[in-house]
Protein backbone atom coordinates (compact mmCIF):
# COMPACT_ATOMS: atom_id res chain seq x y z
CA UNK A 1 74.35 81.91 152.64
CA UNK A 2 74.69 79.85 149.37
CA UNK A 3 78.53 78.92 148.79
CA UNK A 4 79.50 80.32 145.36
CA UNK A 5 80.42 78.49 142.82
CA UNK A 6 83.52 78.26 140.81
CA UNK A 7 83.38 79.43 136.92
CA UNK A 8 85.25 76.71 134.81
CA UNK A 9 88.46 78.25 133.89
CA UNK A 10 86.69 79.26 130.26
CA UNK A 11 83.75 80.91 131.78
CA UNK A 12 85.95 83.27 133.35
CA UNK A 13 85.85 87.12 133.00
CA UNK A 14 82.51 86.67 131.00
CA UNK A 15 79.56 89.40 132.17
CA UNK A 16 76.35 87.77 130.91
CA UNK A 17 73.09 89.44 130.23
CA UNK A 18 69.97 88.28 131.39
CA UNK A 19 69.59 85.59 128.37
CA UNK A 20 72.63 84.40 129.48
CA UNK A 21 74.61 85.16 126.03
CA UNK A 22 77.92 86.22 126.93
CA UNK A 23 78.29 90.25 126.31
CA UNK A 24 81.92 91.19 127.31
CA UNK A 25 85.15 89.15 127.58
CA UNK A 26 87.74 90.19 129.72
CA UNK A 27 90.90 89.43 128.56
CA UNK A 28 93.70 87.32 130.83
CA UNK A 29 96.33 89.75 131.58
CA UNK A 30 99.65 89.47 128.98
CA UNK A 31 103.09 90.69 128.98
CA UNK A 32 103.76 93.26 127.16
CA UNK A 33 106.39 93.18 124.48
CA UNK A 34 107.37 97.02 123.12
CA UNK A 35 108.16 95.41 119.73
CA UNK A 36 104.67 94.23 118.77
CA UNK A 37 102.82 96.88 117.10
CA UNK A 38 100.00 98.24 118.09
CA UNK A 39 96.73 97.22 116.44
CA UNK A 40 95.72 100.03 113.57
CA UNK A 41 93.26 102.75 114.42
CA UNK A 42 90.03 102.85 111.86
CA UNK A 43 87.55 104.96 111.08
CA UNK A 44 84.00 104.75 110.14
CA UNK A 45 80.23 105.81 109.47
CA UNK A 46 80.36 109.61 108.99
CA UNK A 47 84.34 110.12 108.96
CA UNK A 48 84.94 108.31 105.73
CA UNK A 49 81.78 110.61 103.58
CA UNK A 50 83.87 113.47 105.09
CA UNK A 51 86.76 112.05 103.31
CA UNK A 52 84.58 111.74 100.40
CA UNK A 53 84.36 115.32 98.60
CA UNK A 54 88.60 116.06 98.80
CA UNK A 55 88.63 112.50 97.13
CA UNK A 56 86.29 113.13 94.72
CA UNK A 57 87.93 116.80 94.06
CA UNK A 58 91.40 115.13 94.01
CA UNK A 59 90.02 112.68 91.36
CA UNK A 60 88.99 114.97 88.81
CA UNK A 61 92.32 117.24 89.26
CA UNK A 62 94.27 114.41 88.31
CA UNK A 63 92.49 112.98 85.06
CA UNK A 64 92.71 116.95 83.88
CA UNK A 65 96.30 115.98 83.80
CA UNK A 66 98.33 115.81 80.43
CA UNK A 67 100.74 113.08 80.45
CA UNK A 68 103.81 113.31 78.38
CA UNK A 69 105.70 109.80 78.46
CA UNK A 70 107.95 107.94 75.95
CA UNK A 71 106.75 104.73 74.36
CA UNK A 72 109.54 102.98 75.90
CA UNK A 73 107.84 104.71 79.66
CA UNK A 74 104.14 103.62 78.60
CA UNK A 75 105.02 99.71 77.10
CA UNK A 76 106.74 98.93 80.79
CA UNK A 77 103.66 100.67 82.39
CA UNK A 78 101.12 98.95 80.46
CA UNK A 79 102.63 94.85 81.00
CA UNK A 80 99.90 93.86 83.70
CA UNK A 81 100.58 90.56 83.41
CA UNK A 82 103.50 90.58 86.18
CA UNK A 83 103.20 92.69 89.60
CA UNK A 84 106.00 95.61 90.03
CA UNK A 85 106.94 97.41 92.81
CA UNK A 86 106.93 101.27 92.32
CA UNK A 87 109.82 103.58 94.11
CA UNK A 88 109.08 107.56 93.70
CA UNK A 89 110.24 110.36 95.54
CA UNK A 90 107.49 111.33 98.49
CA UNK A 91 106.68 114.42 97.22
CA UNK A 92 105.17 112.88 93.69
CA UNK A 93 102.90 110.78 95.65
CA UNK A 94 99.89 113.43 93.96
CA UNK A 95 100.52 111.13 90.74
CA UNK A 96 100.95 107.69 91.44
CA UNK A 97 97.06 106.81 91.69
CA UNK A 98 96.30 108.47 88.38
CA UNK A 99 99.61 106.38 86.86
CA UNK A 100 97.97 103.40 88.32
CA UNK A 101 94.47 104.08 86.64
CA UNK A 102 95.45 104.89 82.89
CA UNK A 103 98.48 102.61 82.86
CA UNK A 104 97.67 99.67 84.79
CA UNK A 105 94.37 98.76 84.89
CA UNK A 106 92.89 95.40 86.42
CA UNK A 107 95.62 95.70 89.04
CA UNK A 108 95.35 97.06 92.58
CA UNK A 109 98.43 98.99 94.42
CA UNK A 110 99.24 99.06 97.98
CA UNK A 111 101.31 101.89 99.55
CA UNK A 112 102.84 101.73 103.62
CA UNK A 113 100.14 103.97 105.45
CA UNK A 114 100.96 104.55 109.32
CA UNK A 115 98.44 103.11 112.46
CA UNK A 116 98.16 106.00 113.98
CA UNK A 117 94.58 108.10 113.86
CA UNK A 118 96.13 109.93 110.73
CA UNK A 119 96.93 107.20 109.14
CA UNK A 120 93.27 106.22 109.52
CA UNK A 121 92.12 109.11 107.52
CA UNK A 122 94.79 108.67 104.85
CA UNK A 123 93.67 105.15 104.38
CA UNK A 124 90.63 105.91 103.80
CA UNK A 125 90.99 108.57 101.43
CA UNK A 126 93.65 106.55 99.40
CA UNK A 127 91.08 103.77 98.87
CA UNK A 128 88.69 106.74 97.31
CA UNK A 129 91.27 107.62 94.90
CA UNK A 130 92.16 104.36 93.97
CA UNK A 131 95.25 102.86 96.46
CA UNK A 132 94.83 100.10 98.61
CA UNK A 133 96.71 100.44 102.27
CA UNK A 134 99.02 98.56 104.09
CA UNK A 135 99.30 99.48 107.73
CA UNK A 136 101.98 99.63 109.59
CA UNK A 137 104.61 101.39 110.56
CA UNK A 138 108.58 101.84 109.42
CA UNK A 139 109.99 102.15 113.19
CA UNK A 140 107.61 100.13 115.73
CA UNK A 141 106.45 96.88 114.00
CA UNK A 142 108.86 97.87 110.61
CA UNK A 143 109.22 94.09 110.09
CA UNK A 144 105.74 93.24 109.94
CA UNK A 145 104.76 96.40 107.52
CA UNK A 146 107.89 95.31 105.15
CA UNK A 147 106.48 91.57 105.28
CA UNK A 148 103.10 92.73 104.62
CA UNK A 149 103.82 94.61 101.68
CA UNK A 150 105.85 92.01 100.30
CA UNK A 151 103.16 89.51 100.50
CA UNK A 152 100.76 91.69 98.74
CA UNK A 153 103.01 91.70 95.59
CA UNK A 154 103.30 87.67 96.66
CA UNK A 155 99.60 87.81 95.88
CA UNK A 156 99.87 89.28 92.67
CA UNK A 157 99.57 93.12 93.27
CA UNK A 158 101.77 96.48 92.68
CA UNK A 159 102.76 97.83 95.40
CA UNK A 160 104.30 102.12 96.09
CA UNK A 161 107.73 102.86 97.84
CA UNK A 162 108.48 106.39 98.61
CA UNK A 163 112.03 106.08 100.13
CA UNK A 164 112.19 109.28 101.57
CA UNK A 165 109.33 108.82 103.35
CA UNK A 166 107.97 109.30 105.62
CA UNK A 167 109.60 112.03 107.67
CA UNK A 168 112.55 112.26 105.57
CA UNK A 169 115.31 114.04 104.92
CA UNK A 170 114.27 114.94 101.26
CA UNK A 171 115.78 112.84 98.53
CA UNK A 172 117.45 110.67 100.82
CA UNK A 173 116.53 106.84 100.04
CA UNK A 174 116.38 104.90 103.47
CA UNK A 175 117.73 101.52 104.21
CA UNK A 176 113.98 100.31 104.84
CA UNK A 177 113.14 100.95 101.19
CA UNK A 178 116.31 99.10 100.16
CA UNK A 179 115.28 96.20 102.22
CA UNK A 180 111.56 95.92 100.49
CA UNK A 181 113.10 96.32 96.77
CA UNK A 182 115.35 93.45 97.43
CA UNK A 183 113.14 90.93 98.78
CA UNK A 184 109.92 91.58 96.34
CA UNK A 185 111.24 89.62 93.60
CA UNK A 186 109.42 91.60 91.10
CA UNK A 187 110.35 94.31 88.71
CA UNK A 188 111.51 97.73 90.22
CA UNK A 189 110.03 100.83 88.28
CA UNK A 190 111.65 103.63 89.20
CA UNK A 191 109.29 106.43 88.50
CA UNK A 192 109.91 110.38 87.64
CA UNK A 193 107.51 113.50 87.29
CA UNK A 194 108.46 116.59 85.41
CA UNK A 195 106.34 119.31 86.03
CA UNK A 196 105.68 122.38 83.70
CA UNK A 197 102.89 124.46 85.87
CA UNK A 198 102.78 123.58 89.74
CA UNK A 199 102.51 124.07 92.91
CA UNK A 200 104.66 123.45 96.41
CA UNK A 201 103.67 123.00 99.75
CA UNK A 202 105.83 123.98 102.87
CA UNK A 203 106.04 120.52 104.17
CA UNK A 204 109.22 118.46 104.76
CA UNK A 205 108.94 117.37 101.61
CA UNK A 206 107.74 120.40 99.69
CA UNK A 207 105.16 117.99 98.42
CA UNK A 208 104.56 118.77 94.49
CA UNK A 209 100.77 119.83 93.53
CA UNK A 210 100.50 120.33 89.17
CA UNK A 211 97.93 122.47 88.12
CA UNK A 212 95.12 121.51 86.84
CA UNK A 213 95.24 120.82 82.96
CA UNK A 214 99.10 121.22 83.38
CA UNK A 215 101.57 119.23 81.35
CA UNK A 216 103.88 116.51 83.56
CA UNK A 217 106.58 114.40 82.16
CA UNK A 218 106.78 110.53 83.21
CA UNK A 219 109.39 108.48 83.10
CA UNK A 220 109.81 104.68 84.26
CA UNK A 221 113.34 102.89 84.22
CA UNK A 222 113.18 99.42 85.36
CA UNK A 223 115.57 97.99 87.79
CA UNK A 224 116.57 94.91 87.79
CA UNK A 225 116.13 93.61 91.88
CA UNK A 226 119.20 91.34 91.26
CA UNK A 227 121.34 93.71 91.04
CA UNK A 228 120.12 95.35 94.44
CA UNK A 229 121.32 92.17 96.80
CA UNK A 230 123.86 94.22 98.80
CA UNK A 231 121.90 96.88 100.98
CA UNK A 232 124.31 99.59 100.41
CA UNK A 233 124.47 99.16 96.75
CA UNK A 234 120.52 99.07 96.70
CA UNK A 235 120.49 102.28 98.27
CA UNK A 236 122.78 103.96 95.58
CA UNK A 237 121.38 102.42 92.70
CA UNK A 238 117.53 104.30 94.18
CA UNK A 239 118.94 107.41 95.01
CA UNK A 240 121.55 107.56 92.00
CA UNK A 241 118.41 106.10 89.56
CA UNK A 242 115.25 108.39 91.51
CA UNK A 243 117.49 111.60 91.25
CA UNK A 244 118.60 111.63 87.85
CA UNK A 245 114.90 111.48 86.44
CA UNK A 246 113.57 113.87 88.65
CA UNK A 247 115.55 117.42 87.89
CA UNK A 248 114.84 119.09 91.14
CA UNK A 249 117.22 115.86 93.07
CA UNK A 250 120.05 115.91 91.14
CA UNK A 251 121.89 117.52 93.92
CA UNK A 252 121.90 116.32 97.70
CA UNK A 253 120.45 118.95 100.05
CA UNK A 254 123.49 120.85 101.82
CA UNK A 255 123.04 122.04 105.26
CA UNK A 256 123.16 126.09 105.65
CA UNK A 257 126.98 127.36 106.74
């Protein structure tokens, strides 16, 4: 019998084919560490033209849309020539790619979007209607998703808070959202939707659907981010500033007696 020979410390865990090109490595095993996050689930091929027809649907609902806004609102909208971070309540998420389109234009705008196999989908559909995704998530791997997002706007792009998001409670800015506002370094528009014919969903959020050709008020009130350097004021200064132009907020949720 032929001794075997040793692989060189390289070679090893490599199944070749009958060319010889190297079809499978086998990674060395590594410890695991619970507080690296797990690499993002994708989809492809035939999944994303599913996604296709909702985007395109959700598309034309939105430019149907009648925008009220001040001048005041639309100026601060239309400045391109700075990136701005965007905080709105999770439920008003419907608007914020039709925002982006008439009102900023030549820019791109990332939004937190989880790793999970939803998330996948979401991602996918955002990018049909017009937001870019950061993935990630705000409990396992929350520092890399807040670093990510803040390197996008870095970079020179907008990027979408929704500090209630994105299990909640309602109205309730998080200290997560704080955290990103702070650190951007970039303007803070603080956006409200008014809505005169719509629709709500029995989610967590009761997430807001306007009806097609419907009127909806926007407002934007920029916040300065240094005046949000202490994380406790930041989260006032969101919640105080996010419920005051959105009417349905004004008052915290009170548990049942």
């Amino acid at each position: 019998m032929q001794p075997v020979k040793r692989r060189a410390a390289s070679d090893q865990g490599l199944a070749t084919g009958a060319s010889g090109v190297a079809l499978l490595a086998v990674p060395r095993p590594v410890e695991f560490n619970p507080d690296e996050p797990d690499p993002p689930f994708t989809i492809a091929g035939w999944r994303k033209l599913a996604v296709a027809p909702l985007a395109l649907l959700v598309r034309a609902w939105s430019a149907s849309l009648r925008f009220d806004i001040s001048p005041e609102s639309r100026e601060r909208l239309e400045r391109t020539d700075r990136p701005v971070a965007f905080v709105l309540w999770h439920n008003r998420l419907f608007l914020v790619a039709e925002i982006h389109r008439r009102y900023r234009r030549g820019r791109l705008v990332y939004g937190l979007v989880s790793a999970s196999k939803d998330g996948a989908w979401l991602e996918a559909f955002f990018r049909m209607v017009g937001i870019r995704a950061v993935r990630g998530s705000s409990t396992r791997g929350g520092r890399e998703a807040v670093n990510a997002l803040i390197e996008k706007v870095r970079e020179g792009h907008d990027i979408g808070i929704t500090p209630d998001g994105p299990r909640g409670p309602i109205y309730e800015v998080k200290g997560g959202a704080a955290i990103v506002a702070r650190r951007v370094h970039a303007p803070i528009y603080v956006m409200g939707g008014q809505f005169v014919a719509s629709w709500s969903l029995r989610s967590w959020d009761r997430f807001i659907l306007p009806k097609p050709f419907s009127r909806v008020r926007i407002q934007c009130i920029e916040l300065d981010p240094d005046a949000l350097t202490q994380r406790g004021d930041a989260v006032q200064a969101l919640e105080r500033c996010l419920r005051t132009i959105n009417s349905d907020a004004r008052e915290p949720e009170r548990p049942a007696q």
